[in-house]
Structures are given as structure tokens and as C-alpha cells.
PDB file of N, CA and C in Angstrom:
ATOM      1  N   UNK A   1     -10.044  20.066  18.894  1.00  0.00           N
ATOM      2  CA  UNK A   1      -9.311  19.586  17.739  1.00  0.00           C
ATOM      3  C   UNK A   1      -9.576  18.088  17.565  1.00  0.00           C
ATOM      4  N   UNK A   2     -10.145  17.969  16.259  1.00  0.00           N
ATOM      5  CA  UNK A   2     -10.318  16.169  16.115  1.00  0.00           C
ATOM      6  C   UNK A   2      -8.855  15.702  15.720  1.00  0.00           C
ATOM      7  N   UNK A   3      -9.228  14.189  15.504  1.00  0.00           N
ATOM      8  CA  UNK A   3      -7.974  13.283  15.372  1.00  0.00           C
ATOM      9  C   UNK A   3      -8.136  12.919  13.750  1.00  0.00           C
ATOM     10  N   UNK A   4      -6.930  13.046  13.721  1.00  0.00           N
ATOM     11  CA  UNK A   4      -6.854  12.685  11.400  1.00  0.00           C
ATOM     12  C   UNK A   4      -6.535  11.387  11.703  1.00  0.00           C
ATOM     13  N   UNK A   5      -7.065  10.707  10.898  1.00  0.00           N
ATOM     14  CA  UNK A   5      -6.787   9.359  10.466  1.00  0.00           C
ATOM     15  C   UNK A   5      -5.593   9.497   9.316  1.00  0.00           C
ATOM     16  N   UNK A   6      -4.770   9.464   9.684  1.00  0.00           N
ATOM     17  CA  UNK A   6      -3.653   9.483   8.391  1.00  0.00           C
ATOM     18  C   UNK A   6      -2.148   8.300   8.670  1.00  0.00           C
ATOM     19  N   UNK A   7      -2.137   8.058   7.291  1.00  0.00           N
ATOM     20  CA  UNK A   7      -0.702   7.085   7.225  1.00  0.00           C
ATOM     21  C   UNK A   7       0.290   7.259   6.672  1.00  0.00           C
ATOM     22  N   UNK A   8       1.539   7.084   6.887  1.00  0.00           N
ATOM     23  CA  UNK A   8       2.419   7.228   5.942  1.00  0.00           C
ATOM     24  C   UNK A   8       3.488   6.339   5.925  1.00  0.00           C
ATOM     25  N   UNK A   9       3.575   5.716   4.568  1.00  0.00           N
ATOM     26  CA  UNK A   9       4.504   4.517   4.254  1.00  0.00           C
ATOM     27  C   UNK A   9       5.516   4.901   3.471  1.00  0.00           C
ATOM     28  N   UNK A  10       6.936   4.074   3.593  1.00  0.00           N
ATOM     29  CA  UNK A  10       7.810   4.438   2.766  1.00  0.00           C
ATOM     30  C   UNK A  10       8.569   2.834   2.969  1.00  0.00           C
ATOM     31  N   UNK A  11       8.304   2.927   1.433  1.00  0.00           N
ATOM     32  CA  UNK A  11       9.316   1.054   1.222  1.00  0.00           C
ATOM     33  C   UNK A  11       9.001   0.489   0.006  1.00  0.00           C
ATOM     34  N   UNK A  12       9.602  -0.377  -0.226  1.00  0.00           N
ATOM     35  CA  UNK A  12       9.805  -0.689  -1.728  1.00  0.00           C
ATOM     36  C   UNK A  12       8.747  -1.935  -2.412  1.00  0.00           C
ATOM     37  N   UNK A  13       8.471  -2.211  -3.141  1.00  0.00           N
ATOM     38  CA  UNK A  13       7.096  -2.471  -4.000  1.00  0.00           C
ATOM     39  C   UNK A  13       7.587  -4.081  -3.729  1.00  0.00           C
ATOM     40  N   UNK A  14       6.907  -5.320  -3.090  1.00  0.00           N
ATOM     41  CA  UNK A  14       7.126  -6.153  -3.240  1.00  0.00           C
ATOM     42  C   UNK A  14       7.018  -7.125  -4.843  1.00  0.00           C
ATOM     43  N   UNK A  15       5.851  -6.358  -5.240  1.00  0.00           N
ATOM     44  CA  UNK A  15       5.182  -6.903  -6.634  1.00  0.00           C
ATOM     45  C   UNK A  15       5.211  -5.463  -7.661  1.00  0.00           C
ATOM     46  N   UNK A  16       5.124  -5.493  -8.345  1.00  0.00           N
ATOM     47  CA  UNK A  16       4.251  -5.060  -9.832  1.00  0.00           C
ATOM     48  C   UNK A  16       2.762  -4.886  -9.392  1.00  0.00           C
ATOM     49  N   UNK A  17       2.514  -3.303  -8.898  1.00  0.00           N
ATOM     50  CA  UNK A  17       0.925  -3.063  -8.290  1.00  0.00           C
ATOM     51  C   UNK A  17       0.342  -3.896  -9.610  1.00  0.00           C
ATOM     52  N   UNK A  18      -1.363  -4.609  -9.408  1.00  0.00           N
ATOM     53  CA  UNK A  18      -2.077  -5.260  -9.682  1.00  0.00           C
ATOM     54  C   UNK A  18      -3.315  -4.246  -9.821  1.00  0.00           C
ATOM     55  N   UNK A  19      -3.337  -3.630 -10.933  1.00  0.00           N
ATOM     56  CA  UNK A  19      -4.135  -2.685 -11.623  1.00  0.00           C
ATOM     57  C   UNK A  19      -5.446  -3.114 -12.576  1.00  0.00           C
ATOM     58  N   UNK A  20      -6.542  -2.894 -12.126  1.00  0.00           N
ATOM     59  CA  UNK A  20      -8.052  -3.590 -12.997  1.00  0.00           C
ATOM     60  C   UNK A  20      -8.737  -2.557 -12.633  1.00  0.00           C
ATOM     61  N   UNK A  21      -9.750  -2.406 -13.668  1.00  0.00           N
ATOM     62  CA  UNK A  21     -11.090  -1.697 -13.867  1.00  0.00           C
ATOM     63  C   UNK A  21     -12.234  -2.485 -13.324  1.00  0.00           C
ATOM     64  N   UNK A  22     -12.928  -1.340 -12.395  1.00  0.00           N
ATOM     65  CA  UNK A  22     -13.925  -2.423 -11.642  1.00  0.00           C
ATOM     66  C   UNK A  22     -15.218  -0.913 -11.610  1.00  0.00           C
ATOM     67  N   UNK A  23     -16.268  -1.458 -11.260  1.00  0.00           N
ATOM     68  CA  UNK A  23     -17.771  -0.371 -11.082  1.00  0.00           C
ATOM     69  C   UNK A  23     -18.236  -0.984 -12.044  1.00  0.00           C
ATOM     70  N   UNK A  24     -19.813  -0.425 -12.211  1.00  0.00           N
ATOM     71  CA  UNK A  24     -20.620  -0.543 -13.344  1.00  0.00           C
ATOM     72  C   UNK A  24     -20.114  -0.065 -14.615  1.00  0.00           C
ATOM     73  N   UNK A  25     -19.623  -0.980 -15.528  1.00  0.00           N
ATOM     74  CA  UNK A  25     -19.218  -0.220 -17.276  1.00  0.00           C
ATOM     75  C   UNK A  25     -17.647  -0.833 -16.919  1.00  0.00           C
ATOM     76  N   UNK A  26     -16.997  -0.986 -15.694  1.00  0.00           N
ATOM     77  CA  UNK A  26     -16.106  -1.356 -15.566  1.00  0.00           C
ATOM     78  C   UNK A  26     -14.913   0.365 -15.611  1.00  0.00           C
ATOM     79  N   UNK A  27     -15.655   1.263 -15.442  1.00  0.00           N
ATOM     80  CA  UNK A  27     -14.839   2.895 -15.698  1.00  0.00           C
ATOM     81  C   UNK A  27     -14.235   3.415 -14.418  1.00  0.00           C
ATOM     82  N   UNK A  28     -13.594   2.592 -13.667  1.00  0.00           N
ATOM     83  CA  UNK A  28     -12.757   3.026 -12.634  1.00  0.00           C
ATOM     84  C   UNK A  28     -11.731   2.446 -12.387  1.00  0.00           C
ATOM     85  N   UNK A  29     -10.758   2.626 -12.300  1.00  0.00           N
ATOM     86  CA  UNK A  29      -9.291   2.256 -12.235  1.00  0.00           C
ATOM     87  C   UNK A  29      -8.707   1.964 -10.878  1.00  0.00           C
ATOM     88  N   UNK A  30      -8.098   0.916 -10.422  1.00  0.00           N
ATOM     89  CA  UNK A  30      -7.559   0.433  -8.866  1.00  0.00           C
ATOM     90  C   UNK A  30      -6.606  -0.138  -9.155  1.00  0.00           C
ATOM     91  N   UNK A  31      -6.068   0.169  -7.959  1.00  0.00           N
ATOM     92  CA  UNK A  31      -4.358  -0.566  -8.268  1.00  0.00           C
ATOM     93  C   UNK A  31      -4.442  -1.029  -6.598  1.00  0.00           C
ATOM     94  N   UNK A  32      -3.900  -2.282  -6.584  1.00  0.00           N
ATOM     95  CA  UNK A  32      -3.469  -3.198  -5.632  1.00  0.00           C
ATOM     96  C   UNK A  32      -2.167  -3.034  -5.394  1.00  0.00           C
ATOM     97  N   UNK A  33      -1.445  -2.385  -4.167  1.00  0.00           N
ATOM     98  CA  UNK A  33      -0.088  -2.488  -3.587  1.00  0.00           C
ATOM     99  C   UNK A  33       0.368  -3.305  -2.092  1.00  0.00           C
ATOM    100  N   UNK A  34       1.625  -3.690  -2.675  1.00  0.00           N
ATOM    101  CA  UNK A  34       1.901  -4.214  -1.497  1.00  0.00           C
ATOM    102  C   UNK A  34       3.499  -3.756  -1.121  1.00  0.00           C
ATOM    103  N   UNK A  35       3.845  -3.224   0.007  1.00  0.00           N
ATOM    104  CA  UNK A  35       4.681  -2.780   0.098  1.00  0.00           C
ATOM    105  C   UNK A  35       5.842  -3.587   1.181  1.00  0.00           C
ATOM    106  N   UNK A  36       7.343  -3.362   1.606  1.00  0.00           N
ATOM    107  CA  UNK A  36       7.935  -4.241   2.418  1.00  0.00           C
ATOM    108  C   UNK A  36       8.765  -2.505   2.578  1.00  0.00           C
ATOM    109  N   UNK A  37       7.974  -2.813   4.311  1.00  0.00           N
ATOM    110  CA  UNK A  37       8.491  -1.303   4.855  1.00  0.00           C
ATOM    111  C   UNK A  37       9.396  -1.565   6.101  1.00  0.00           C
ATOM    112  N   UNK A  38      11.027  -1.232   5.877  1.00  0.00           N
ATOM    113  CA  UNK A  38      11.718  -1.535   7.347  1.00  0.00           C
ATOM    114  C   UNK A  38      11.410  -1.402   8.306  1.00  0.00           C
ATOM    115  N   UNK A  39      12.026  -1.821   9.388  1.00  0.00           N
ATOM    116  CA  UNK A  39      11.792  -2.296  10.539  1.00  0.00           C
ATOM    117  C   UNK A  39      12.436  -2.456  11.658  1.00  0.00           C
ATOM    118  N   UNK A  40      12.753  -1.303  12.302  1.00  0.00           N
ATOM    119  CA  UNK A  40      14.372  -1.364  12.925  1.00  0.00           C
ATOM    120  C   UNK A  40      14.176  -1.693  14.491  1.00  0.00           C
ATOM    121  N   UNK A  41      14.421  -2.748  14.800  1.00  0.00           N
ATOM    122  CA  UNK A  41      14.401  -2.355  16.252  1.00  0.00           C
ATOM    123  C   UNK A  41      16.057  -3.029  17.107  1.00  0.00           C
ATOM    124  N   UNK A  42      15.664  -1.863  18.283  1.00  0.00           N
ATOM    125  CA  UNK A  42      16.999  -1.999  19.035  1.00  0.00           C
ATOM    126  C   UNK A  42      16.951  -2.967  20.259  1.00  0.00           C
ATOM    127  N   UNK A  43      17.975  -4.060  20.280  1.00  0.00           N
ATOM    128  CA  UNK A  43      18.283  -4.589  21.086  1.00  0.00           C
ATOM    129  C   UNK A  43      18.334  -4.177  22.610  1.00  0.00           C
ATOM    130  N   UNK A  44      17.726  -4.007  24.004  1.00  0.00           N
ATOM    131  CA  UNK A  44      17.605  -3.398  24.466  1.00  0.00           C
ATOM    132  C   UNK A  44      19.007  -3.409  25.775  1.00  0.00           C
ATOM    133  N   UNK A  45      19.681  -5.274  25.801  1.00  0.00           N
ATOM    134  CA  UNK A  45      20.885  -5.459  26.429  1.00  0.00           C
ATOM    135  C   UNK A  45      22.118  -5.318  25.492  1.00  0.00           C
ATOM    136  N   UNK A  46      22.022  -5.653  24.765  1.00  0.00           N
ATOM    137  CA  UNK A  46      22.844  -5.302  23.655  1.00  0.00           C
ATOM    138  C   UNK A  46      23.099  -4.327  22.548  1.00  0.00           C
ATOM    139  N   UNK A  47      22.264  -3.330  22.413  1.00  0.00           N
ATOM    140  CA  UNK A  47      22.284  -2.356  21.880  1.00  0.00           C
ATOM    141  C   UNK A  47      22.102  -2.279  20.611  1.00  0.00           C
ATOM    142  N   UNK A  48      22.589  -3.710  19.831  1.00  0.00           N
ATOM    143  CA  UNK A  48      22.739  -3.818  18.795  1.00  0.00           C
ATOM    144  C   UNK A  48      21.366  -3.608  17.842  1.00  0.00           C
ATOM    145  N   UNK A  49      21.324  -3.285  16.418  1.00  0.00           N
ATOM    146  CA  UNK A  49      19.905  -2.719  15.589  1.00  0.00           C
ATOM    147  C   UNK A  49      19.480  -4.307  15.287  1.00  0.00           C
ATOM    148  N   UNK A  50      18.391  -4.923  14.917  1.00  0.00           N
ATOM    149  CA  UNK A  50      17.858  -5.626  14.503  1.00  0.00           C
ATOM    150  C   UNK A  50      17.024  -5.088  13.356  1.00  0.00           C
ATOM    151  N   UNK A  51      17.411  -5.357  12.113  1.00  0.00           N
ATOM    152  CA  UNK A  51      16.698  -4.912  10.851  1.00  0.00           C
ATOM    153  C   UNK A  51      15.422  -5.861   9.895  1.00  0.00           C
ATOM    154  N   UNK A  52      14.399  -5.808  10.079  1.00  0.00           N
ATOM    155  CA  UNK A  52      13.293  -6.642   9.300  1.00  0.00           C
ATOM    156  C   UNK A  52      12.230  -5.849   8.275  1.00  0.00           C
ATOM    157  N   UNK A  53      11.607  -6.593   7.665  1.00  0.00           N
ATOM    158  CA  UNK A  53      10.729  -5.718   7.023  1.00  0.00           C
ATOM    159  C   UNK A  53       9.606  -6.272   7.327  1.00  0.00           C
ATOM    160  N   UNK A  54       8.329  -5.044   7.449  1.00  0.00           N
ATOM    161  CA  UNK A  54       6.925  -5.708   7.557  1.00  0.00           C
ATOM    162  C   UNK A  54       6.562  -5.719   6.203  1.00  0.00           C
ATOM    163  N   UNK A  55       6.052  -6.605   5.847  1.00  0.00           N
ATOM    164  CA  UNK A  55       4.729  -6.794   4.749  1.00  0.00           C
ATOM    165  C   UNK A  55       3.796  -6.132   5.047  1.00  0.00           C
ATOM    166  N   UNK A  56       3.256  -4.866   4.027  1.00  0.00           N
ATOM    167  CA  UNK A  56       1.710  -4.384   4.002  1.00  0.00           C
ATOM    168  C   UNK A  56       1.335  -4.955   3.021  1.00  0.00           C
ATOM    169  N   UNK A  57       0.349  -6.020   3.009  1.00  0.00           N
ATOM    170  CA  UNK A  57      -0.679  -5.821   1.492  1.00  0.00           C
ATOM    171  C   UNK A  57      -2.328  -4.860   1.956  1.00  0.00           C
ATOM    172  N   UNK A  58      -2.456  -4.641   0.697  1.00  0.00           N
ATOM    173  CA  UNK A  58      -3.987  -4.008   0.581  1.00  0.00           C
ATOM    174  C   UNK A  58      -3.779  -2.528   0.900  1.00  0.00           C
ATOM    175  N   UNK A  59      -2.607  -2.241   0.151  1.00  0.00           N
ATOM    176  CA  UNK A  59      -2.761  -0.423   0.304  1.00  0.00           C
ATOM    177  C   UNK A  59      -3.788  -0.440  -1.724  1.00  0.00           C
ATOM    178  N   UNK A  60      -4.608   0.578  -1.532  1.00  0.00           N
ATOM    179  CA  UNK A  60      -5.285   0.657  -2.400  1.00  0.00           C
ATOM    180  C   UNK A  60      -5.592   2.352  -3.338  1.00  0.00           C
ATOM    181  N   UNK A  61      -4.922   2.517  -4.307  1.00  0.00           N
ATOM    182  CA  UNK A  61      -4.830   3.765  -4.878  1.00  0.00           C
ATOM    183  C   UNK A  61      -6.318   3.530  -6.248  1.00  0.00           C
ATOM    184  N   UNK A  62      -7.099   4.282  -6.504  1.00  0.00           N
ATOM    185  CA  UNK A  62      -8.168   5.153  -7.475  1.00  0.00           C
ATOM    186  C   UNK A  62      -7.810   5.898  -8.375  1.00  0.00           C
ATOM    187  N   UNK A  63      -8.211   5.724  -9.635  1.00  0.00           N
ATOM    188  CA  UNK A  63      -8.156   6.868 -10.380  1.00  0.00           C
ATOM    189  C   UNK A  63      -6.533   7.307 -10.891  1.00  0.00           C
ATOM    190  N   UNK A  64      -6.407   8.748 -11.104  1.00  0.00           N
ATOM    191  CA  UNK A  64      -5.147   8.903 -10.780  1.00  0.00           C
ATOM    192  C   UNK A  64      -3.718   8.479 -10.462  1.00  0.00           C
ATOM    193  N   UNK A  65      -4.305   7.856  -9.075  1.00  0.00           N
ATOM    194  CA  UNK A  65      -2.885   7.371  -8.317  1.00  0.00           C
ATOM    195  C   UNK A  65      -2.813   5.595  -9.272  1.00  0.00           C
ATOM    196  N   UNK A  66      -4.393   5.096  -9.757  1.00  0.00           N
ATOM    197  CA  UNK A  66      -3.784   4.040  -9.994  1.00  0.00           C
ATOM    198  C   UNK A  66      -3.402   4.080 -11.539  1.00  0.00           C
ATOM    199  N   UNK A  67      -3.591   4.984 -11.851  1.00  0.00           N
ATOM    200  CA  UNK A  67      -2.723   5.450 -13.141  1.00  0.00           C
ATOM    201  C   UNK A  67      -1.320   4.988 -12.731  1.00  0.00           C
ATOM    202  N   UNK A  68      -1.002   6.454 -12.186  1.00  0.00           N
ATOM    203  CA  UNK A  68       0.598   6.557 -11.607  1.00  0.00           C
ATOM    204  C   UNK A  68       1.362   4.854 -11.710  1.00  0.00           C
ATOM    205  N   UNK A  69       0.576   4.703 -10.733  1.00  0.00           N
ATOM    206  CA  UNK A  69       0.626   3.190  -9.947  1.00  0.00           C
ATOM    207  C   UNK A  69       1.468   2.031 -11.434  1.00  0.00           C
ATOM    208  N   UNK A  70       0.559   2.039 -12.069  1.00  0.00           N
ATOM    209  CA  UNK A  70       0.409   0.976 -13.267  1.00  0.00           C
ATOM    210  C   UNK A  70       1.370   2.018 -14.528  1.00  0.00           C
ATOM    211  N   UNK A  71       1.565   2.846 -14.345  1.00  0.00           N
ATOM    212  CA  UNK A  71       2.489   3.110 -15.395  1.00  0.00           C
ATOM    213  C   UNK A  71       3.652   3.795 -14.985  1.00  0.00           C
ATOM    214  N   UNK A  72       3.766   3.715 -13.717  1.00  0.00           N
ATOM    215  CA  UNK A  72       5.524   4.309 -13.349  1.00  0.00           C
ATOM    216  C   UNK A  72       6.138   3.547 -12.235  1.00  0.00           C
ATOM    217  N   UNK A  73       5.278   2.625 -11.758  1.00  0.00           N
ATOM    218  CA  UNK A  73       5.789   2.041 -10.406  1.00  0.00           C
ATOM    219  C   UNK A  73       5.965   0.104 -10.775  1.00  0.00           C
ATOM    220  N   UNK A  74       7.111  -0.566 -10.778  1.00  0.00           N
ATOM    221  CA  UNK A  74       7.411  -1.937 -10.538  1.00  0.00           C
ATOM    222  C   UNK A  74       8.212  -2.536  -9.484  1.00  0.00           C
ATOM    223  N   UNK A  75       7.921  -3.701  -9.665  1.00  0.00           N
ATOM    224  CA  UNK A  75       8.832  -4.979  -8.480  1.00  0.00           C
ATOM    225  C   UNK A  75       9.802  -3.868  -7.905  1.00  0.00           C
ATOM    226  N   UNK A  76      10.113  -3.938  -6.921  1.00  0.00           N
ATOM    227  CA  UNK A  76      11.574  -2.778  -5.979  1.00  0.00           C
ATOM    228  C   UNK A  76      11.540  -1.835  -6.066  1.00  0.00           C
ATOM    229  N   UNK A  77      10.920  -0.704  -6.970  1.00  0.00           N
ATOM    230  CA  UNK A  77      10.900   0.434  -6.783  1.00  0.00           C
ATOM    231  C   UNK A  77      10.568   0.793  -5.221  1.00  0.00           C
ATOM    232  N   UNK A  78      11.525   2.434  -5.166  1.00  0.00           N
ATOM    233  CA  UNK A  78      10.832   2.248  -3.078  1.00  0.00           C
ATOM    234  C   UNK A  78      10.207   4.143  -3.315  1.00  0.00           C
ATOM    235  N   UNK A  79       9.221   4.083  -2.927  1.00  0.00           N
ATOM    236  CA  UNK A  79       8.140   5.160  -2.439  1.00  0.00           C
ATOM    237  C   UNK A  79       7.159   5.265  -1.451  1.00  0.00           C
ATOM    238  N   UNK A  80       6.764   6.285  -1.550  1.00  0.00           N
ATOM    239  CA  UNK A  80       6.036   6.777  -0.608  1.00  0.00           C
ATOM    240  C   UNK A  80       4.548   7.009  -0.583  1.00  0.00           C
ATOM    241  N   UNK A  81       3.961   6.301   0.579  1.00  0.00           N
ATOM    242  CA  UNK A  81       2.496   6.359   0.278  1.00  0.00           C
ATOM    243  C   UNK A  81       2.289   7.408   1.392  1.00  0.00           C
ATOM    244  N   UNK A  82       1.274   8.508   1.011  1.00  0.00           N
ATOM    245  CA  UNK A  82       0.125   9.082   2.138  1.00  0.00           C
ATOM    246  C   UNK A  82      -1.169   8.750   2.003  1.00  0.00           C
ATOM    247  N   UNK A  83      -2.120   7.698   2.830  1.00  0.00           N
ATOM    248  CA  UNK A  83      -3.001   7.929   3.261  1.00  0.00           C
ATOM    249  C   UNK A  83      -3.791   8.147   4.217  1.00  0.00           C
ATOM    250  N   UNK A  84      -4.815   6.763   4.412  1.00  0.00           N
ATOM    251  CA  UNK A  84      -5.607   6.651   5.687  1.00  0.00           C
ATOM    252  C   UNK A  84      -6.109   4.980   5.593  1.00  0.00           C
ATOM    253  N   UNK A  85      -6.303   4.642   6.874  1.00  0.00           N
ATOM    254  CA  UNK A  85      -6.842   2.768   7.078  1.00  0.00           C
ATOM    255  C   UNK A  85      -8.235   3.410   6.994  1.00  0.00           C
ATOM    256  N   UNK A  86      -8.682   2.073   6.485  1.00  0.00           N
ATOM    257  CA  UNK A  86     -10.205   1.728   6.435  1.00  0.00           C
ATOM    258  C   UNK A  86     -10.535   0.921   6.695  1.00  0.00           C
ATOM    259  N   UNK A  87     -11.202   0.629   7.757  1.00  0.00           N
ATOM    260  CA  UNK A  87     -11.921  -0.811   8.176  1.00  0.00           C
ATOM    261  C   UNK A  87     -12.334  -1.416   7.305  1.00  0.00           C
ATOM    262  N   UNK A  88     -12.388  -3.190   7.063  1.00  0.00           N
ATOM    263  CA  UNK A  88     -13.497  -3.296   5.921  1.00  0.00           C
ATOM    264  C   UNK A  88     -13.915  -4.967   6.725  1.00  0.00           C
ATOM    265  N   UNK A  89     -15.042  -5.091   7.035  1.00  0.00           N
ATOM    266  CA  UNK A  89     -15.963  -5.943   7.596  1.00  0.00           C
ATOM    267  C   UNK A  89     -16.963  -6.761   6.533  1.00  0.00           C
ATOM    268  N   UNK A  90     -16.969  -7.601   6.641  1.00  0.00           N
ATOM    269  CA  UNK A  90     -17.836  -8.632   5.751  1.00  0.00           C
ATOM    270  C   UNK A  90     -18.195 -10.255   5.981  1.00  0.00           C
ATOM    271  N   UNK A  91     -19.267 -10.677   6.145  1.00  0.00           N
ATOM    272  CA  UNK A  91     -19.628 -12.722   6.599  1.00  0.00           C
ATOM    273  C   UNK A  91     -19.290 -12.847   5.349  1.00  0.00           C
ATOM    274  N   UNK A  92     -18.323 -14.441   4.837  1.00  0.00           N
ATOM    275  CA  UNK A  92     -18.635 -14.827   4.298  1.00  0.00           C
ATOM    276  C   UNK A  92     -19.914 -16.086   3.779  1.00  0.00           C
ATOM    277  N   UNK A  93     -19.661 -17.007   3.257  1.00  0.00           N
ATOM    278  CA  UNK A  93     -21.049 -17.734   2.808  1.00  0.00           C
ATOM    279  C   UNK A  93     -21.474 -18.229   3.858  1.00  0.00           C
ATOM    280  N   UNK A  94     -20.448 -18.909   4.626  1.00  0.00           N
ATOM    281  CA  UNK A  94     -20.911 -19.610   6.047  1.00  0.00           C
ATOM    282  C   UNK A  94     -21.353 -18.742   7.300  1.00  0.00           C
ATOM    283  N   UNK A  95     -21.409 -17.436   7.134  1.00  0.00           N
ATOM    284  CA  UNK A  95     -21.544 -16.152   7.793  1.00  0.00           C
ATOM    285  C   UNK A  95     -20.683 -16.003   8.783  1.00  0.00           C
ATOM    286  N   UNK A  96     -19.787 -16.329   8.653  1.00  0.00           N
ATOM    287  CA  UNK A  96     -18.494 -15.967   9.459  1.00  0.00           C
ATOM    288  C   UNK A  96     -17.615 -14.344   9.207  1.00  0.00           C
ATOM    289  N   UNK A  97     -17.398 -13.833  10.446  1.00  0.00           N
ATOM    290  CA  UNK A  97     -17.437 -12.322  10.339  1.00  0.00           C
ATOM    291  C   UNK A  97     -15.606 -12.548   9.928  1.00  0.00           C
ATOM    292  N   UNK A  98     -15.540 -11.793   8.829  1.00  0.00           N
ATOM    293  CA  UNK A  98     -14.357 -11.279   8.932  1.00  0.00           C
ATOM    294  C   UNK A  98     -13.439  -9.647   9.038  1.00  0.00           C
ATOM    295  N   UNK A  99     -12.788  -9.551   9.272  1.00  0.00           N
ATOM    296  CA  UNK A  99     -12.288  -7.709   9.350  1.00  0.00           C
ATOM    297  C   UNK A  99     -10.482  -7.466   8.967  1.00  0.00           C
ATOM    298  N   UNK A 100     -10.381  -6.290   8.052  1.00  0.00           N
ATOM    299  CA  UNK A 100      -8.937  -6.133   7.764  1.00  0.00           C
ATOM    300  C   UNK A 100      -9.008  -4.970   7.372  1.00  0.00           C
ATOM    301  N   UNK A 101      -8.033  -4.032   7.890  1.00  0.00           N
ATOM    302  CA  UNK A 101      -7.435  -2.711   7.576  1.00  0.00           C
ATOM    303  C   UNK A 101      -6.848  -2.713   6.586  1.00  0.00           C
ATOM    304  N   UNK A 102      -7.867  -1.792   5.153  1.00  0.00           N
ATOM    305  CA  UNK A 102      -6.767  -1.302   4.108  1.00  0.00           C
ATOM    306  C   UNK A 102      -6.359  -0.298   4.167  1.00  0.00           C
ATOM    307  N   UNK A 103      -5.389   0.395   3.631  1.00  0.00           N
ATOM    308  CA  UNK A 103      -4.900   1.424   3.114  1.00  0.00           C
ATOM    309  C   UNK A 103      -5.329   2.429   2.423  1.00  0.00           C
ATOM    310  N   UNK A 104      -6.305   3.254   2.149  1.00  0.00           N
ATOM    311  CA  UNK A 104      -6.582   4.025   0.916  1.00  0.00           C
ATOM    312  C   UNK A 104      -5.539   5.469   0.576  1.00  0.00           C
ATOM    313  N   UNK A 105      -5.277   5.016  -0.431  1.00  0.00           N
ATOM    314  CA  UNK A 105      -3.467   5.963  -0.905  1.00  0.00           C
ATOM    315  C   UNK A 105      -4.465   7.332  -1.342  1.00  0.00           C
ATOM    316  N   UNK A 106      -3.964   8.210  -0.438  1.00  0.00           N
ATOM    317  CA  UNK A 106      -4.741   9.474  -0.674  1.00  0.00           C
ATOM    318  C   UNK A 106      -3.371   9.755  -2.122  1.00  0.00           C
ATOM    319  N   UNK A 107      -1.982   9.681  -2.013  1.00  0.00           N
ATOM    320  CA  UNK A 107      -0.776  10.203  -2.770  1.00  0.00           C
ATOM    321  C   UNK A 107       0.192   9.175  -2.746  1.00  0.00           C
ATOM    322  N   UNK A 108       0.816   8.631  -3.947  1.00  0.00           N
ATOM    323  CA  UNK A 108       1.525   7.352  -3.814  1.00  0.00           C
ATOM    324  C   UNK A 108       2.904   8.724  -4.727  1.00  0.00           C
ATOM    325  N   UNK A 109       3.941   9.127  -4.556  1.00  0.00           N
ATOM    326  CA  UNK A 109       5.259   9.431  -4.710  1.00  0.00           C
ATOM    327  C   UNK A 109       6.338   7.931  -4.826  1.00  0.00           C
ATOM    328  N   UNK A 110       7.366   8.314  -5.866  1.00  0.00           N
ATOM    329  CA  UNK A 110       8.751   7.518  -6.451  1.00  0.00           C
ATOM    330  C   UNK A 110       9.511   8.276  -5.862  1.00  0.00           C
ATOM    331  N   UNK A 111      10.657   7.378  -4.981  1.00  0.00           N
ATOM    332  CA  UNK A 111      11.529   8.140  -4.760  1.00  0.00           C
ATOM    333  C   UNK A 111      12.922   7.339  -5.667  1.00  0.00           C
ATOM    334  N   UNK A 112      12.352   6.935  -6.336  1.00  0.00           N
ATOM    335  CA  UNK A 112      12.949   6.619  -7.683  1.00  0.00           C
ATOM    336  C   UNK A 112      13.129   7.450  -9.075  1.00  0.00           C
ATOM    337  N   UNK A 113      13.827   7.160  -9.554  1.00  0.00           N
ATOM    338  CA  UNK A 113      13.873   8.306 -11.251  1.00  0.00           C
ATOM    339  C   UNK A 113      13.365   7.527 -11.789  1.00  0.00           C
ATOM    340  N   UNK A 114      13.190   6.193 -12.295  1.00  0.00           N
ATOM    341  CA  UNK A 114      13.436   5.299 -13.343  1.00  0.00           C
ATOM    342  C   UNK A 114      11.620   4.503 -13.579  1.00  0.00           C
ATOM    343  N   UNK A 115      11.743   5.061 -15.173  1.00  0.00           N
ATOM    344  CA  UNK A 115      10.323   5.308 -15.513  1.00  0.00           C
ATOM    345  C   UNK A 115       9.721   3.688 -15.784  1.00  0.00           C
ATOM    346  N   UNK A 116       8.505   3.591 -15.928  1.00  0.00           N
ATOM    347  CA  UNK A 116       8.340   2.070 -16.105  1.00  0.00           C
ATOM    348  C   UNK A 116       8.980   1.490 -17.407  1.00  0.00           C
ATOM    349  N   UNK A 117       9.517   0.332 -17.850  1.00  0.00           N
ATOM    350  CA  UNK A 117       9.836   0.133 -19.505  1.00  0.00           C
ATOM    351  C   UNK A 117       8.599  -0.218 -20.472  1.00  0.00           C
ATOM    352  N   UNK A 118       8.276  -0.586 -21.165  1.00  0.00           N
ATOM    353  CA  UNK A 118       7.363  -0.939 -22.106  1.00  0.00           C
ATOM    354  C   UNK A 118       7.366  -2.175 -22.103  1.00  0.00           C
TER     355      UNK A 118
END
């Protein structure tokens, strides 16, 4: 049995996903999310909860989801992402290596009712 690369997030939209057309002709649709997902941890002499949120940026939805994304999802809304990390490696000019795990949103879900406004 292999190992799935899979993720799953649930927390509320720090921003207004950041939605642009990018490829040749410009005919593909991406949406930029960033999410603020709790964070509970327990005091281990004291028992008491300690509550924080992590910052994800660079979860990244295609097509579809960045439809969804850009026309039903703003600032605080809280949902649910399923995907998978993707390495992404690149020098910049000075050829210095850099590396950061995105997100690719296989399914981005509202666990909200409330539709985007106009």
C-alpha cells in the first residue's frame, strides 16, 4: 500500500482569495488563498488550552475551484480545503536556491451559507 499525499484544512479566509488568469492566451483561472487555521495546544502542567492560529499562505485552487474561490468565498468566511503539498524549488537571479510547500486545493467547500455580494 503506497502513501497519499493528502491535506486537509479548515479555517477562515484571511483575505479575499486573489484570483488572475495566467498560461499562454492568459485561459486559465487561479486563485491565491490564504487561510488562519486554529491551533490548540494543551498546557502540559497546567492543563489549561492555549488557542492560536497558524497562517497558511499559498494554498492554490485551478479552474473550477478558482471559480468557486472568486465568486463565493471573502475576508472570514471559514471552509474547507482538500488537497495535497507540492514542493516548489527555484534560484533566483543571484542563483540562490529557494524552496516552499504549496497547497494544491484538489476541493475548496463553505461552511458558510452566505453568497459573495456584488
Amino acid at each position: 500500500m503506497s502513501a497519499q499525499n493528502q491535506v486537509t484544512l479548515i479555517g477562515r479566509l484571511v483575505r479575499d482569495p486573489e484570483v488572475d488568469e495566467v498560461g499562454k492566451d492568459k485561459k486559465y483561472r487561479r486563485a491565491n488563498i490564504s487561510l488562519a487555521v486554529r491551533n490548540i495546544k494543551k498546557k502540559f502542567k497546567s492543563g489549561e488550552k492555549e488557542i492560536n492560529a497558524d497562517f497558511i499562505d499559498g494554498i492554490i485552487a485551478w479552474g473550477k475551484q478558482a471559480e468557486f474561490a472568486e465568486n463565493y468565498l471573502t475576508k472570514g468566511r471559514m471552509i474547507v480545503v482538500h488537497g495535497e503539498l507540492k514542493p516548489d524549488r527555484w534560484k533566483d537571479k543571484e542563483n540562490k536556491g529557494h524552496y516552499r510547500l504549496t497547497i494544491l486545493a484538489n476541493s475548496i467547500q463553505s461552511l458558510d451559507s452566505k453568497k459573495k455580494s456584488a
